[in-house]
C-alpha atoms as a PDB file:
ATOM      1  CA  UNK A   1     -13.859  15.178 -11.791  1.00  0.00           C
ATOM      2  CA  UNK A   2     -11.584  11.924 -11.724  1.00  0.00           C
ATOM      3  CA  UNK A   3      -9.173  11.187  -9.207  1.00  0.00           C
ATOM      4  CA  UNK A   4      -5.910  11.899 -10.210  1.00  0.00           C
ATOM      5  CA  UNK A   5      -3.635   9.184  -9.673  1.00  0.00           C
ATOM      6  CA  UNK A   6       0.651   9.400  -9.930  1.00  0.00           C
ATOM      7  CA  UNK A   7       1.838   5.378 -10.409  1.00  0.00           C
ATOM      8  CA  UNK A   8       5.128   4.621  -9.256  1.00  0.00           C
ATOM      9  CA  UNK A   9       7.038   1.372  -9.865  1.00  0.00           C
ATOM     10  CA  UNK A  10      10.774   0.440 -11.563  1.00  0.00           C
ATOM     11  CA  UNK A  11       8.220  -1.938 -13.812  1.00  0.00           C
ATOM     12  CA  UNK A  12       6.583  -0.889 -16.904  1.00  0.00           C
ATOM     13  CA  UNK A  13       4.515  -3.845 -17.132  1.00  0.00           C
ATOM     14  CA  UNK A  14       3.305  -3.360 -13.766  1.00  0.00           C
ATOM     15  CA  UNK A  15       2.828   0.021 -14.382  1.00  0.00           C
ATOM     16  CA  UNK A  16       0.635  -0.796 -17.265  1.00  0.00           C
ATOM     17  CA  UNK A  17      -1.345  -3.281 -15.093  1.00  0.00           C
ATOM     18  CA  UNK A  18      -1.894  -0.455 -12.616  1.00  0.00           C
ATOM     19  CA  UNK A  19      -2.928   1.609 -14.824  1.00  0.00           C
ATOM     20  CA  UNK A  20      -5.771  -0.296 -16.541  1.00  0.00           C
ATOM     21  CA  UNK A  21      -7.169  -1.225 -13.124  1.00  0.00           C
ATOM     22  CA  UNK A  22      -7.249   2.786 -12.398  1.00  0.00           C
ATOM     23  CA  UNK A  23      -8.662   3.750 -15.528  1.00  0.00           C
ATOM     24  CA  UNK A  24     -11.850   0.845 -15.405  1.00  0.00           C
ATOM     25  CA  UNK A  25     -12.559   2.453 -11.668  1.00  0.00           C
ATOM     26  CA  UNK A  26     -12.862   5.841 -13.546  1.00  0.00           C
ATOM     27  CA  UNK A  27      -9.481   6.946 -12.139  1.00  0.00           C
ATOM     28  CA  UNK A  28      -7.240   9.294 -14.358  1.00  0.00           C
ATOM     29  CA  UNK A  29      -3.447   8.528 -14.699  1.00  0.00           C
ATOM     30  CA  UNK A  30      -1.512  11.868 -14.703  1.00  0.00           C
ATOM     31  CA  UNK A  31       2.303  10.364 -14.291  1.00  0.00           C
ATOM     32  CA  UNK A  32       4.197   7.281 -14.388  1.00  0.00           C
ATOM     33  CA  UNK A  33       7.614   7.202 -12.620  1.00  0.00           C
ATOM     34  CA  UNK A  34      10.041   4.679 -12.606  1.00  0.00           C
ATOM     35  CA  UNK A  35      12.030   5.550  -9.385  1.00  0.00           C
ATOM     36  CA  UNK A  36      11.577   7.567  -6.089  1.00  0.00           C
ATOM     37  CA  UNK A  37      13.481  10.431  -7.660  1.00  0.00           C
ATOM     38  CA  UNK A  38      11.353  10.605 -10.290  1.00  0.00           C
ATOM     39  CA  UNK A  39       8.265  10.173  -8.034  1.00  0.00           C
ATOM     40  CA  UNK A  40       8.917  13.095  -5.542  1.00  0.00           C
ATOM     41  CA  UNK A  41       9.602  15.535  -8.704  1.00  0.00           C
ATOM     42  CA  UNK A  42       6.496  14.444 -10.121  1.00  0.00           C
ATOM     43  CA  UNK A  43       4.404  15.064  -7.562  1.00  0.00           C
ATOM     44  CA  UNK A  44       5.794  18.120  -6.524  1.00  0.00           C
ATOM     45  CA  UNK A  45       4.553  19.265 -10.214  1.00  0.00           C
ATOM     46  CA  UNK A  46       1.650  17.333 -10.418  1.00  0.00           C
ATOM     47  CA  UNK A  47      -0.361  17.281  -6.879  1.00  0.00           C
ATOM     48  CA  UNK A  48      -2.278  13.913  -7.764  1.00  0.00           C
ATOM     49  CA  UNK A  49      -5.259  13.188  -5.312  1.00  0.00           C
ATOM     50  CA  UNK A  50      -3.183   9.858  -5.209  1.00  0.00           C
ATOM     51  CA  UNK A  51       0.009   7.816  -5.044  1.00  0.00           C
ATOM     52  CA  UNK A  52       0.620   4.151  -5.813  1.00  0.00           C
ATOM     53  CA  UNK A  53       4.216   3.314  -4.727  1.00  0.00           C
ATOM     54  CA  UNK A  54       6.518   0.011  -5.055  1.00  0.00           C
ATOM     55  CA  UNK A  55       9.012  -0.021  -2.286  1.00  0.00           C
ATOM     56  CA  UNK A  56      12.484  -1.606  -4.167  1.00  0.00           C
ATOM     57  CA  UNK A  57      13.557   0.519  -6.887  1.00  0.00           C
ATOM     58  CA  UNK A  58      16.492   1.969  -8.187  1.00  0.00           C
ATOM     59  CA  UNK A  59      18.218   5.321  -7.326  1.00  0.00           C
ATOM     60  CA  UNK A  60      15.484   5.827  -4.347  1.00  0.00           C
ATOM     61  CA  UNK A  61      13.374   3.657  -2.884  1.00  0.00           C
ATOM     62  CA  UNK A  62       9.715   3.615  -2.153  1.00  0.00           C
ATOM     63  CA  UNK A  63      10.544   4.565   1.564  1.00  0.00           C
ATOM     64  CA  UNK A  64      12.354   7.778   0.789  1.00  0.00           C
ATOM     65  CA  UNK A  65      10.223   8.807  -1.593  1.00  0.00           C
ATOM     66  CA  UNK A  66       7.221   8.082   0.501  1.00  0.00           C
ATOM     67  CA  UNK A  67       8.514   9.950   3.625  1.00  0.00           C
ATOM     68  CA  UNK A  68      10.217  12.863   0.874  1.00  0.00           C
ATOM     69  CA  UNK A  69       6.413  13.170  -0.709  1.00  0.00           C
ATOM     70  CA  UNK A  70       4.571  12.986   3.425  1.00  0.00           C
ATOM     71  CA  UNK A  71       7.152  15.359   4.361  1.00  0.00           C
ATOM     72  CA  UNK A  72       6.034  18.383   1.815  1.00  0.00           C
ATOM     73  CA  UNK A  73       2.541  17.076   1.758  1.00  0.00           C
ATOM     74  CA  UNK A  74       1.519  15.742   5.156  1.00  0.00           C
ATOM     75  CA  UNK A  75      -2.256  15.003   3.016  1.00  0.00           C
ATOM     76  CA  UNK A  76      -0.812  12.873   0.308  1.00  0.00           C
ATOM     77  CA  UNK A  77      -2.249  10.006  -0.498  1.00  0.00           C
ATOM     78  CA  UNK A  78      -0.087   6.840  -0.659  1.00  0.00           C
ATOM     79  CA  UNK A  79      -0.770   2.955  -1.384  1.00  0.00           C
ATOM     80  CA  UNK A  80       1.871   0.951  -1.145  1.00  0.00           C
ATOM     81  CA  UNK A  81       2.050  -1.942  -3.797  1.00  0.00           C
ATOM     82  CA  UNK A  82       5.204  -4.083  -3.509  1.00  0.00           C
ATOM     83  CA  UNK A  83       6.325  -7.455  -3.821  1.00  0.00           C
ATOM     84  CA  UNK A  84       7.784  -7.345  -0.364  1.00  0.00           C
ATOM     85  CA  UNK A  85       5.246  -9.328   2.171  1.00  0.00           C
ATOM     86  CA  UNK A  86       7.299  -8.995   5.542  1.00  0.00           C
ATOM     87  CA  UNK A  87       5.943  -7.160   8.499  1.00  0.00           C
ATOM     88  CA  UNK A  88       8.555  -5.025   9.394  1.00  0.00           C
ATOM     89  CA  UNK A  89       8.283  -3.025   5.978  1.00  0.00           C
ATOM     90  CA  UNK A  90       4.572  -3.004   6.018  1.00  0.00           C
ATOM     91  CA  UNK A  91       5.099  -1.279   9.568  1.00  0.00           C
ATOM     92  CA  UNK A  92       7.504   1.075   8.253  1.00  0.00           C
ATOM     93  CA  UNK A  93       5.657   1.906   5.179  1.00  0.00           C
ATOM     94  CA  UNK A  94       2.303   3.009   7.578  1.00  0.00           C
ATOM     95  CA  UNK A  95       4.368   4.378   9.976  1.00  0.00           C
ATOM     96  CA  UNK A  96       5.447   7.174   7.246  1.00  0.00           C
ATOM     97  CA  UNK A  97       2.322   7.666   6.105  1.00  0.00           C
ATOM     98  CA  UNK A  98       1.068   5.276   3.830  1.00  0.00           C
ATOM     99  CA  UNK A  99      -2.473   4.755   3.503  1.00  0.00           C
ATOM    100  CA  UNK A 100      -2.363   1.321   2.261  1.00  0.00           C
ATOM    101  CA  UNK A 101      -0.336  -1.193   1.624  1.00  0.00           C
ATOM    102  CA  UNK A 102      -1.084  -4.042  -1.135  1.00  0.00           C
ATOM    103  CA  UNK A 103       0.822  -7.244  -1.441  1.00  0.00           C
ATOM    104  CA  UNK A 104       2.064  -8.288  -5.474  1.00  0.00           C
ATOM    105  CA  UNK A 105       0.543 -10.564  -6.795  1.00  0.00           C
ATOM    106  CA  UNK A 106      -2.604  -8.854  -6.436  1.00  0.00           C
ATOM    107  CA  UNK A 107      -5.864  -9.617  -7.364  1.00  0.00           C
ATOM    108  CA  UNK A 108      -7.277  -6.357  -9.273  1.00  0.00           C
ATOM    109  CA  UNK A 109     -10.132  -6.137  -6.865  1.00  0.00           C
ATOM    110  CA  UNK A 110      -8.042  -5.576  -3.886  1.00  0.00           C
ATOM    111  CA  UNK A 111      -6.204  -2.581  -5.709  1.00  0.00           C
ATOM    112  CA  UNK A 112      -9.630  -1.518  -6.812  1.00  0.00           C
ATOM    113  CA  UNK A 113     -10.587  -1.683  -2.972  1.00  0.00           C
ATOM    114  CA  UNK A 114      -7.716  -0.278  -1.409  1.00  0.00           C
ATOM    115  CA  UNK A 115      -8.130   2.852  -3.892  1.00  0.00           C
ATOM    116  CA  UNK A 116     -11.453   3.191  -3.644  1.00  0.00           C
ATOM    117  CA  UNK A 117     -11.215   3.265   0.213  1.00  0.00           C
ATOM    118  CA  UNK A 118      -7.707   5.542   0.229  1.00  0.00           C
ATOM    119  CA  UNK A 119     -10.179   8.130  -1.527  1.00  0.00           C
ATOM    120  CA  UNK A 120     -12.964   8.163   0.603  1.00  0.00           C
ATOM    121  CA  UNK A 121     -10.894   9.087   3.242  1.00  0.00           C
END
């Protein structure tokens, strides 16, 4: 069975680029969401094995959603993928739970690699 991913970003396009990196590692796309609102409802209905999460976004943020989603599911599985590159919320982002973080631009091997290794545990 494939692992179920949720993608969350404010960015279609980057959505879309996410997405086609998930499905040529054999990963299966269950949601998109385009906010933290949206993400937390989603998962609540969904359970995906896994999260991919940008951090600036409108109505909620990454953050929020990522400690919202760790707070009802201390197992979920986050990456972080977000344009920000600062330390402080790389920090914050593993300090809530993330299992991951990946800089953008990316190179679709290191999202392949961070996912692959999120999963394995």
């Amino acid at each position: 069975m494939p692992t179920t991913v949720l993608i969350v970003d404010d960015a279609a396009f980057m959505r879309h680029l996410i997405k086609n990196i998930l499905s040529d590692i054999g990963c299966q796309v269950i949601g998109e969401a385009a906010n933290g609102e949206e993400a937390c409802s989603m998962y609540d209905k969904l359970h995906p094995d896994l999260v991919t999460m940008d951090l600036v976004m409108p109505k909620k943020g990454g953050l929020d959603a990522l400690r919202d989603i760790r707070a009802k599911d201390a197992k979920a599985k986050v990456i972080v993928i977000s344009a920000i590159d600062q330390r402080q919320p790389l920090m914050d982002a593993l300090k809530h739970g993330a299992a991951d973080y990946v800089v953008k631009p990316f190179e679709k091997d290191r999202v392949a690699e961070a996912i692959h290794r999120v999963i394995a545990g």
